[in-house]
Protein backbone atom coordinates (compact mmCIF):
# COMPACT_ATOMS: atom_id res chain seq x y z
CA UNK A 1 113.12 -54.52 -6.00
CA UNK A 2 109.68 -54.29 -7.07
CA UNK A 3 108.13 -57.79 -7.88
CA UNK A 4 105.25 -56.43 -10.33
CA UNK A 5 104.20 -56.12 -13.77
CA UNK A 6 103.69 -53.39 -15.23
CA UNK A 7 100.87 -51.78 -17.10
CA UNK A 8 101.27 -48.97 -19.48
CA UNK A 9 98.25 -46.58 -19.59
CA UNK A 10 97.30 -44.82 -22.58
CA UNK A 11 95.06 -41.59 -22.69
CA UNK A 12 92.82 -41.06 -25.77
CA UNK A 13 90.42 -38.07 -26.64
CA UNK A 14 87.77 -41.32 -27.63
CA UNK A 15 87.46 -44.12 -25.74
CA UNK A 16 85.20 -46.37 -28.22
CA UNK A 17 87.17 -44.91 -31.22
CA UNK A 18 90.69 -46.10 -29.14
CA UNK A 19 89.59 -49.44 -27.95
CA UNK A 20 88.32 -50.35 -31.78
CA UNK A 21 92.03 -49.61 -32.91
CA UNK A 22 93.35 -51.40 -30.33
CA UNK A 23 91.52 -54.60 -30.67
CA UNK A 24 90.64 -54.45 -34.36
CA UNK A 25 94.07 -52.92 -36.10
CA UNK A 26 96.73 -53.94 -32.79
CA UNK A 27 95.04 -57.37 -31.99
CA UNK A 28 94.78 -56.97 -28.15
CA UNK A 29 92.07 -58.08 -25.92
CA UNK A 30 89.48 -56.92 -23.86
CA UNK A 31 90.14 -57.56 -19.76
CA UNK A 32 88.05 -55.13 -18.38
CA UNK A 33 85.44 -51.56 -18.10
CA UNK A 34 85.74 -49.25 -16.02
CA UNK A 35 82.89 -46.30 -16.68
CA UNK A 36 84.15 -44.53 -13.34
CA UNK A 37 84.79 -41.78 -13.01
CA UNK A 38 82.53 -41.00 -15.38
CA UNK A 39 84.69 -38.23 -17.08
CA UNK A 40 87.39 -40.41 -17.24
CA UNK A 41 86.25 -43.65 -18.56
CA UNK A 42 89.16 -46.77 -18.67
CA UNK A 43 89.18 -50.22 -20.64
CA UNK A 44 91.97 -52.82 -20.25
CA UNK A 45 93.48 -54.83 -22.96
CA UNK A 46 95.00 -57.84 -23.08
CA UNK A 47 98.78 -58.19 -24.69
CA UNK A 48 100.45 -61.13 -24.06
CA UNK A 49 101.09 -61.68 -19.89
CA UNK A 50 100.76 -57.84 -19.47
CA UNK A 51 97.95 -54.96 -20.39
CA UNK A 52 97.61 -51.98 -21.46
CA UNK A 53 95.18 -49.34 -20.37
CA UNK A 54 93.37 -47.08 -22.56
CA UNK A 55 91.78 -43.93 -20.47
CA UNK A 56 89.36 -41.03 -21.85
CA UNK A 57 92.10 -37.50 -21.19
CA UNK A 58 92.44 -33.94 -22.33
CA UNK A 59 96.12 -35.10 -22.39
CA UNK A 60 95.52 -37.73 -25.25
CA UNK A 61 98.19 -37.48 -28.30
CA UNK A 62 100.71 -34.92 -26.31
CA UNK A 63 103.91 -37.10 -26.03
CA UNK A 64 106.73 -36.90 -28.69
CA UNK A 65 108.21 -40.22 -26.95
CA UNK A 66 106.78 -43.65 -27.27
CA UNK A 67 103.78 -44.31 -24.45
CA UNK A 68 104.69 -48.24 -24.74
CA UNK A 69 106.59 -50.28 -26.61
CA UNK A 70 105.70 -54.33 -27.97
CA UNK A 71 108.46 -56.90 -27.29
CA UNK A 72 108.31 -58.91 -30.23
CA UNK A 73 110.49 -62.14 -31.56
CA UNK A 74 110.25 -61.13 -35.23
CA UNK A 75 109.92 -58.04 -35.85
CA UNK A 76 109.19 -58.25 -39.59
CA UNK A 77 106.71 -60.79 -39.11
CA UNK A 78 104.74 -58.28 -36.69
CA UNK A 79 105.11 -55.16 -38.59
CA UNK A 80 103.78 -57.23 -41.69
CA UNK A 81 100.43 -58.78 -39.73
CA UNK A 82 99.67 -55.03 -38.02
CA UNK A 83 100.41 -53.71 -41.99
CA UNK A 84 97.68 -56.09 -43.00
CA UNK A 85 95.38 -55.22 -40.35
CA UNK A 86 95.37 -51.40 -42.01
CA UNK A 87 98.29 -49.67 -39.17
CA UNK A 88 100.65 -47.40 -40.90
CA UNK A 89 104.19 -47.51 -39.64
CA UNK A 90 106.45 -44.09 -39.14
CA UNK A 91 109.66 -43.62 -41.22
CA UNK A 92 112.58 -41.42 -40.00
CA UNK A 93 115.47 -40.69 -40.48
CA UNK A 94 117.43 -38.72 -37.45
CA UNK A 95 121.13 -39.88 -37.70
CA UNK A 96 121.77 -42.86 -36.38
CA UNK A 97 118.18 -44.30 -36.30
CA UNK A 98 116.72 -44.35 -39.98
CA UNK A 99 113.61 -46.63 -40.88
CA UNK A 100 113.87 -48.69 -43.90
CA UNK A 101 110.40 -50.26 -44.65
CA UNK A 102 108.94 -48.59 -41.13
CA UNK A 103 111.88 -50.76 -39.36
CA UNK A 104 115.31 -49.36 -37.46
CA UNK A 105 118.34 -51.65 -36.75
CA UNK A 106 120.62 -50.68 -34.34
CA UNK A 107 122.85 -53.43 -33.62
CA UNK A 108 121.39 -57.09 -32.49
CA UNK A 109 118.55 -54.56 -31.40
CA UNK A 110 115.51 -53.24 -34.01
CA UNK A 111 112.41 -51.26 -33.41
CA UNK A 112 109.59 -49.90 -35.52
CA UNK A 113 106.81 -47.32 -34.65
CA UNK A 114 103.30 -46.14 -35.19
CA UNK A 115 100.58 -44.02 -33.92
CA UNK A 116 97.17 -44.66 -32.49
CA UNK A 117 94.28 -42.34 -33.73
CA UNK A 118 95.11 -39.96 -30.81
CA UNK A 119 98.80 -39.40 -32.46
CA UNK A 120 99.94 -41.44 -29.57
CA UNK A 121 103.65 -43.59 -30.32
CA UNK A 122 103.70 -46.68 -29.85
CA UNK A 123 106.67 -49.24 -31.07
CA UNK A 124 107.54 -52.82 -31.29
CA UNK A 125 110.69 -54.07 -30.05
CA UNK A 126 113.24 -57.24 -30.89
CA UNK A 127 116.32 -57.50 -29.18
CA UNK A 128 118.46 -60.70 -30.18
């Protein structure tokens, strides 16, 4: 088994526009610059023991599937503090998974999404 943790990466059409989101509205960090390649500029942020890496691509916003998802202990608690900070959370409603409030309960599990300025999906996570 692979002893390692991992480290989503993220691809954005604007780096400076991604990493102000990221920090400003999502609360993470900044670890590290990396301004090479210069085409393909990278910055590393902080979130909790892991990181997440945000990377100048023409593939930004493409995915219909969540890039990374947040492991959070309260879920309410953290969709509240990101609502404050100005993020806007997705509702759906596709059977079985329907969002009340921009949160989904399935089970002892619940998860709740929203998009970075790229259209990019990212979620939080509880599972208790």
């Amino acid at each position: 088994m692979l002893n390692a943790r991992p480290e989503a990466a993220i691809p954005v059409t604007d780096l400076e526009r991604a990493v102000s989101f990221y920090t400003d509205k999502v609360g993470l960090e900044i670890l590290e610059r990396y301004d090479v390649p210069a085409e393909n500029p990278m910055v590393r942020l902080k979130s909790g023991d892991g990181s997440l890496l945000v990377y100048k691509s023409v593939g930004a916003g493409q995915a219909r599937h969540t890039l990374v998802g947040f492991v959070v202990d309260d879920i309410e608690a953290a969709v509240d503090e990101l609502q404050g900070r100005g993020v806007t959370f997705e509702e759906y409603d596709m059977g079985d998974l329907k969002t009340e409030n921009g949160i989904a309960r399935t089970g002892n599990t619940a998860g709740a999404w929203f998009k970075d300025p790229d259209g990019n999906i990212l979620g939080l996570g509880q599972y208790s």
